[in-house]
C-alpha atoms as a PDB file:
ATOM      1  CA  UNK A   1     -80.413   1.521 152.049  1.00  0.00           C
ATOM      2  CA  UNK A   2     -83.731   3.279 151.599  1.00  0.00           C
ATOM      3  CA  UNK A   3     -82.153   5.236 148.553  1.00  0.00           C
ATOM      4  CA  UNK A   4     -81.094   2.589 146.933  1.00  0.00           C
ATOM      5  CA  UNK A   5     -84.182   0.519 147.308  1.00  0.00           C
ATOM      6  CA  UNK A   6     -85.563   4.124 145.778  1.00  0.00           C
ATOM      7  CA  UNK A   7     -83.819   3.883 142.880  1.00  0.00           C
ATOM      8  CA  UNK A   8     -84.126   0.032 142.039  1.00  0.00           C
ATOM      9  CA  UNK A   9     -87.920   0.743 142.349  1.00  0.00           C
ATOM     10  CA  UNK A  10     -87.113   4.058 140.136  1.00  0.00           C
ATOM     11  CA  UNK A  11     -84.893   2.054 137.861  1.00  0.00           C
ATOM     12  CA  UNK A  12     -87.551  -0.928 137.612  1.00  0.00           C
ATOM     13  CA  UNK A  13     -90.813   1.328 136.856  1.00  0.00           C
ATOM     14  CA  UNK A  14     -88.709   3.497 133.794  1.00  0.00           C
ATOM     15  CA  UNK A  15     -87.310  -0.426 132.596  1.00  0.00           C
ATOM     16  CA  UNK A  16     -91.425  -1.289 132.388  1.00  0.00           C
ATOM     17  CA  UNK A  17     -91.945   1.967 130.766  1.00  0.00           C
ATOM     18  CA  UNK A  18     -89.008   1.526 128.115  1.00  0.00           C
ATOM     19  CA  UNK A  19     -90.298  -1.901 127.684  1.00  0.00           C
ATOM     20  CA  UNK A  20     -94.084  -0.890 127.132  1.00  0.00           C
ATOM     21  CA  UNK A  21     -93.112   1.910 124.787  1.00  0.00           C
ATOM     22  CA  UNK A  22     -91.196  -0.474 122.641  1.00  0.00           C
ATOM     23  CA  UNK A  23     -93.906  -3.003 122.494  1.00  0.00           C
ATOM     24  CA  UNK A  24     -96.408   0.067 121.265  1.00  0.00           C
ATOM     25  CA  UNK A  25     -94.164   0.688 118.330  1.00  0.00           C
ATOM     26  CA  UNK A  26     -93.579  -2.345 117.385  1.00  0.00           C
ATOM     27  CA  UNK A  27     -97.363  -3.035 117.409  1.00  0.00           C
ATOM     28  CA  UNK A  28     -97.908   0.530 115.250  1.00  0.00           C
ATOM     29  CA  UNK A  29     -94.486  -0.339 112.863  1.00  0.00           C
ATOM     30  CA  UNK A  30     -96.960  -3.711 111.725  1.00  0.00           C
ATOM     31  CA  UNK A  31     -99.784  -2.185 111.281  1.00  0.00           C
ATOM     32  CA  UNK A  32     -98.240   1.475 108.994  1.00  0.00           C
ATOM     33  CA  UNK A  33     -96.396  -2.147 107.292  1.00  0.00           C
ATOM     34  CA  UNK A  34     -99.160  -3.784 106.873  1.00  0.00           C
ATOM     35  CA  UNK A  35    -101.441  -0.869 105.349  1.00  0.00           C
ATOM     36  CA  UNK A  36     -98.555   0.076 102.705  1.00  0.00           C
ATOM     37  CA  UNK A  37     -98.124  -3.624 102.053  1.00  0.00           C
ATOM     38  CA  UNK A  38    -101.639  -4.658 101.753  1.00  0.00           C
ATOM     39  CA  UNK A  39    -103.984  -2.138 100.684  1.00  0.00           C
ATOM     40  CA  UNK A  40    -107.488  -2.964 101.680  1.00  0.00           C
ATOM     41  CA  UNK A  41    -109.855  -4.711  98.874  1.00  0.00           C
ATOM     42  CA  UNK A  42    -112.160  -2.758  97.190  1.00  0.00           C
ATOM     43  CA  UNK A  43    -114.715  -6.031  96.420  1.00  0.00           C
ATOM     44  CA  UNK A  44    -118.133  -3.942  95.831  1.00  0.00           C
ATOM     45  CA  UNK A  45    -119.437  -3.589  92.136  1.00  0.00           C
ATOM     46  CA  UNK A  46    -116.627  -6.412  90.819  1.00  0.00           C
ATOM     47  CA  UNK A  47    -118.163  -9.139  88.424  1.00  0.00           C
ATOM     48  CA  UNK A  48    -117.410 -13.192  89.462  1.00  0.00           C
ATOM     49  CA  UNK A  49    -115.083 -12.839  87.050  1.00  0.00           C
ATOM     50  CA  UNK A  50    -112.902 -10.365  88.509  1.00  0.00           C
ATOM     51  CA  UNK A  51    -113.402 -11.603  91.415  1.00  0.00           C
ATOM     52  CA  UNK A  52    -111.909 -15.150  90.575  1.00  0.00           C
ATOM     53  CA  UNK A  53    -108.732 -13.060  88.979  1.00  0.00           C
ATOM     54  CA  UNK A  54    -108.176 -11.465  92.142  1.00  0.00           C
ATOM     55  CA  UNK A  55    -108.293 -14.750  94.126  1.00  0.00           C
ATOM     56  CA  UNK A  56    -105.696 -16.127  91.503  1.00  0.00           C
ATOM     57  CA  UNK A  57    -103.668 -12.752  91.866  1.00  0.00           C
ATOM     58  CA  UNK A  58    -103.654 -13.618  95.682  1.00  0.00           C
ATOM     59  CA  UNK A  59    -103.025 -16.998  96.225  1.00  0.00           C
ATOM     60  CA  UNK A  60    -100.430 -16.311  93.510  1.00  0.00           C
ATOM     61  CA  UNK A  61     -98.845 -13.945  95.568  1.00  0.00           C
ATOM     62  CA  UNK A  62     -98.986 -16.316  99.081  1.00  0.00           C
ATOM     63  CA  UNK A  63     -97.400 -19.068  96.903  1.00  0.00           C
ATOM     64  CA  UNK A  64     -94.794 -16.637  96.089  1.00  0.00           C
ATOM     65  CA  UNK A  65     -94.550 -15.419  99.978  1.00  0.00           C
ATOM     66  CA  UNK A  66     -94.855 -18.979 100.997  1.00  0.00           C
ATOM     67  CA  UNK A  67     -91.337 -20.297  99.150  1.00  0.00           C
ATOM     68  CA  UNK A  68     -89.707 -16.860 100.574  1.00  0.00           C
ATOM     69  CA  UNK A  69     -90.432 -18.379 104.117  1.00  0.00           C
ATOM     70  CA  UNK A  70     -89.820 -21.886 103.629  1.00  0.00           C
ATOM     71  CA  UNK A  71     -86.004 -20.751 102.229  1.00  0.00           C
ATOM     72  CA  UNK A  72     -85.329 -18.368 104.699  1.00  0.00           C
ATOM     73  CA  UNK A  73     -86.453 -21.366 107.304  1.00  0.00           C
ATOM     74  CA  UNK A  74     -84.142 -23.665 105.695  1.00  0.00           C
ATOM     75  CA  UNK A  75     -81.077 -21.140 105.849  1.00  0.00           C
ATOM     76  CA  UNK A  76     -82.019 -20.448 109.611  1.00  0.00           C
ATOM     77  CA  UNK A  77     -82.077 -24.379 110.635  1.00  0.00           C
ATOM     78  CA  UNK A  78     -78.717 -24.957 108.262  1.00  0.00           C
ATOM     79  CA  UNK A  79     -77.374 -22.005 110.069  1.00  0.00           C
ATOM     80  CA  UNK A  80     -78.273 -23.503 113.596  1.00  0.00           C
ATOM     81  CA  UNK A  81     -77.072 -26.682 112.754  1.00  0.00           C
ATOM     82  CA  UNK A  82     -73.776 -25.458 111.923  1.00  0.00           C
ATOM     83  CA  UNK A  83     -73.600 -23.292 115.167  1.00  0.00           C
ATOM     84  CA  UNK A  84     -74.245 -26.212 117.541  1.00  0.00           C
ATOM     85  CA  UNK A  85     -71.655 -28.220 115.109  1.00  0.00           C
ATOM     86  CA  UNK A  86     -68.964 -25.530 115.439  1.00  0.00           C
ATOM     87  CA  UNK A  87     -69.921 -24.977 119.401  1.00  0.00           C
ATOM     88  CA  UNK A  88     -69.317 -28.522 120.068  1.00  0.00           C
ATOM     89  CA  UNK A  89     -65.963 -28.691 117.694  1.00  0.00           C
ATOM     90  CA  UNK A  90     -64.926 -25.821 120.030  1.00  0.00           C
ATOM     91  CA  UNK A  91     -65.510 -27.453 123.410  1.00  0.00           C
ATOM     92  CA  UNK A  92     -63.635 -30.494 122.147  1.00  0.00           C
ATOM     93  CA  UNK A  93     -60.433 -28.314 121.420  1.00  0.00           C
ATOM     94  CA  UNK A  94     -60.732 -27.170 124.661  1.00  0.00           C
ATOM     95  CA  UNK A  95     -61.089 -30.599 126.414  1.00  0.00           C
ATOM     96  CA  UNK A  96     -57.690 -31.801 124.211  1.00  0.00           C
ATOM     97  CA  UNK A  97     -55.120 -29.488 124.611  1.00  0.00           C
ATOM     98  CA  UNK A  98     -55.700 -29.488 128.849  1.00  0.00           C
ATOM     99  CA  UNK A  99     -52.060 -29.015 130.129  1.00  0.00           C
ATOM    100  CA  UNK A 100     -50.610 -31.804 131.556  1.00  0.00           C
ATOM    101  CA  UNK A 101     -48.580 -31.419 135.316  1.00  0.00           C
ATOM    102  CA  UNK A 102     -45.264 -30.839 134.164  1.00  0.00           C
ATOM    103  CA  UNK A 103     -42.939 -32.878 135.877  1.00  0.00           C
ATOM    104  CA  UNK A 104     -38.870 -32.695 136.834  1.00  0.00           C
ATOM    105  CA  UNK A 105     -36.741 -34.292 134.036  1.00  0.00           C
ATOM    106  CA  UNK A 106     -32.982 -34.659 134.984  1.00  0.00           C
ATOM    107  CA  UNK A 107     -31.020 -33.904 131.851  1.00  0.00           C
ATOM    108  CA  UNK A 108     -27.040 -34.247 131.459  1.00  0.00           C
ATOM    109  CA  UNK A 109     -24.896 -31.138 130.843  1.00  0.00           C
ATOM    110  CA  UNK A 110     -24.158 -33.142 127.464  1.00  0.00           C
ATOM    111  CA  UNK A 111     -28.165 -32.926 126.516  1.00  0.00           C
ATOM    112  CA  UNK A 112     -28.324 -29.337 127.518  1.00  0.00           C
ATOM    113  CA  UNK A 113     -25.354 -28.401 125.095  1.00  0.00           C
ATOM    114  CA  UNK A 114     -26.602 -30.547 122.386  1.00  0.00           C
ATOM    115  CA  UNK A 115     -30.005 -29.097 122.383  1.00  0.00           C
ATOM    116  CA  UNK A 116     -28.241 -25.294 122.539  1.00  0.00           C
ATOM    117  CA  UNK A 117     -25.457 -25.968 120.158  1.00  0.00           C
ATOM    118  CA  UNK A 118     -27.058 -28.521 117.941  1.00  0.00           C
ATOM    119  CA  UNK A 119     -26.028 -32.137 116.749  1.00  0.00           C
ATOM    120  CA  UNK A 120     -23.327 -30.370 114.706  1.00  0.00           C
ATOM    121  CA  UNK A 121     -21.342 -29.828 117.211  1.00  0.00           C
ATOM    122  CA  UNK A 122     -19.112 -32.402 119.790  1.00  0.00           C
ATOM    123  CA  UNK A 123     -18.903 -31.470 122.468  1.00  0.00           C
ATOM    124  CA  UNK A 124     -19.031 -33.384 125.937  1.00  0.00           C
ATOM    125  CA  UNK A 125     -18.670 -31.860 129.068  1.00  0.00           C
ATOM    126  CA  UNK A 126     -17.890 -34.554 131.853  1.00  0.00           C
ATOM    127  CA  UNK A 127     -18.651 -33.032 135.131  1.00  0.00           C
ATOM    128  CA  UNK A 128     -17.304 -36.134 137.194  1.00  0.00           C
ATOM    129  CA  UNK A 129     -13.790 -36.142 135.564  1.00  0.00           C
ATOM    130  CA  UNK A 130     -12.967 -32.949 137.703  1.00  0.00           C
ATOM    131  CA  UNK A 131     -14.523 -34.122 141.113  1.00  0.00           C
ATOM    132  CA  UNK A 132     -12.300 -35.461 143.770  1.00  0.00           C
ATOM    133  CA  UNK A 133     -12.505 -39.311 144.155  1.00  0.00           C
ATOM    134  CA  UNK A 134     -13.052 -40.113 148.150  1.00  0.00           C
ATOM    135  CA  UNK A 135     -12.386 -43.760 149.794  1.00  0.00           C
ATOM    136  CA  UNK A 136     -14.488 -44.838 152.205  1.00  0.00           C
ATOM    137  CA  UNK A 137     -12.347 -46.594 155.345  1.00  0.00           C
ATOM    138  CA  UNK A 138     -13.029 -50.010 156.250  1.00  0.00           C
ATOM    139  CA  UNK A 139     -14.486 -50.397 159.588  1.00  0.00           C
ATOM    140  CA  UNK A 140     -14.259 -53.802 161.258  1.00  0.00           C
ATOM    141  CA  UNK A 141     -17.760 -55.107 161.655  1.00  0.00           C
ATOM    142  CA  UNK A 142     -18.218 -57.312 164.666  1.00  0.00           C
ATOM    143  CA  UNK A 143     -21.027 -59.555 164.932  1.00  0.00           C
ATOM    144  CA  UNK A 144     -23.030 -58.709 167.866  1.00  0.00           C
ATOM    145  CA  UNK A 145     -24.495 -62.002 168.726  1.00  0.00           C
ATOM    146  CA  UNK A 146     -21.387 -63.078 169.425  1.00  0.00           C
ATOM    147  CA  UNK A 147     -20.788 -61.765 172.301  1.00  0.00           C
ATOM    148  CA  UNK A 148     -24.644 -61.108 173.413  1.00  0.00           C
ATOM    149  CA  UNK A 149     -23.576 -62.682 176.752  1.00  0.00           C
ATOM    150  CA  UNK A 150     -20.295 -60.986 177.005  1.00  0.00           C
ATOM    151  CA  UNK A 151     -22.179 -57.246 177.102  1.00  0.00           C
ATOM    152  CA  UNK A 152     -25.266 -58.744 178.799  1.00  0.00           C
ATOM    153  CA  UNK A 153     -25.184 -57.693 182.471  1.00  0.00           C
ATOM    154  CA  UNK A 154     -23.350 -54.875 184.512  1.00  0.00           C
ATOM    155  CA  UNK A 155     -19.907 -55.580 183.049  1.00  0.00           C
ATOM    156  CA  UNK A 156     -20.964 -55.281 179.476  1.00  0.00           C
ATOM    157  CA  UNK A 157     -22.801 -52.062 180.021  1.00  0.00           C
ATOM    158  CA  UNK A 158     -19.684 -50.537 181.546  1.00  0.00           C
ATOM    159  CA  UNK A 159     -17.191 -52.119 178.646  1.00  0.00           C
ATOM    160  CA  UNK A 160     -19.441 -50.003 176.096  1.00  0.00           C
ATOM    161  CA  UNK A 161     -18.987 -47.048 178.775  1.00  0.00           C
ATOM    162  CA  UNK A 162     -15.517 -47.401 178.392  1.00  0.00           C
ATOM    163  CA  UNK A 163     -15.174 -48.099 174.894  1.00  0.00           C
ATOM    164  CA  UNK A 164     -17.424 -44.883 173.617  1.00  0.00           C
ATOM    165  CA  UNK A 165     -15.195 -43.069 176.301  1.00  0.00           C
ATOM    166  CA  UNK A 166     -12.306 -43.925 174.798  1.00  0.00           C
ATOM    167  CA  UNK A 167     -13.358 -43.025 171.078  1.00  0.00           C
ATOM    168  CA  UNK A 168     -14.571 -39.549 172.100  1.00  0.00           C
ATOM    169  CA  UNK A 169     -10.914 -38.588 173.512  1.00  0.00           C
END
């Protein structure tokens, strides 16, 4: 455990060193940018004329820099716009199409050989014509309130004795 806390700490001190050596070029990348973009003035010895064409030269050249910004600002918002437009297009698609719980249909060997062969072709396929028809027997029902008093008692319990008895042999 005490290696591995070693090498988070190890891991964590070369991150903040990574991170602090990026931040110094950065900071030098601006400033070799900014000396072979703009050049310092050399004011001294320059007549109010001159002076006032440089200060039209300049704010010339921020009106210039100025629309540059303002467009790419525009693109960047149009572009953002469009992302949050397509991200919520895309989380709508999901929330349509959720599958469904499929559930048991009971189809007819007719419908299964229709959808395989197609509506071109006739053929039925009655599964019940070949099973064996069966008859139930009539049983005689007897009302059993009828005799309620008949069974009630010792005697009746010893008549359905007999009579389940005599069914079994």
């Amino acid at each position: 455990i005490s290696e591995r806390k070693n090498l988070n700490a190890y891991g964590k001190h070369h991150f903040m060193l990574e991170l602090e050596q990026e931040i110094l070029d950065k900071e030098e990348e601006k400033h070799r940018y900014l000396a072979e973009r703009a050049p310092p003035l050399n004011m001294s010895g320059l007549s109010l004329g001159q002076l006032q064409d440089l200060c039209r030269e300049l704010h010339a050249k921020i009106d210039v820099v100025d629309e540059e910004r303002y467009d790419i600002e525009a693109k960047v918002m149009l572009n953002t716009r469009e992302i949050k437009d397509l991200n919520i297009k895309v989380l709508d698609l999901r929330g349509k199409f959720k599958r469904p719980n499929l559930r048991r249909v009971r189809v007819s060997a007719d419908a299964i050989l229709r959808s395989l062969l197609g509506s071109k072709h006739k053929v039925s396929m009655d599964l019940r014509a070949n099973l064996k028809s069966v008859k139930k027997e009539d049983t005689e029902k007897v009302d059993w309130r009828k005799n309620v008093e008949a069974m009630s008692g010792m005697e009746g319990r010893k008549k359905m004795f007999d009579a389940a008895k005599g069914s079994a042999q």
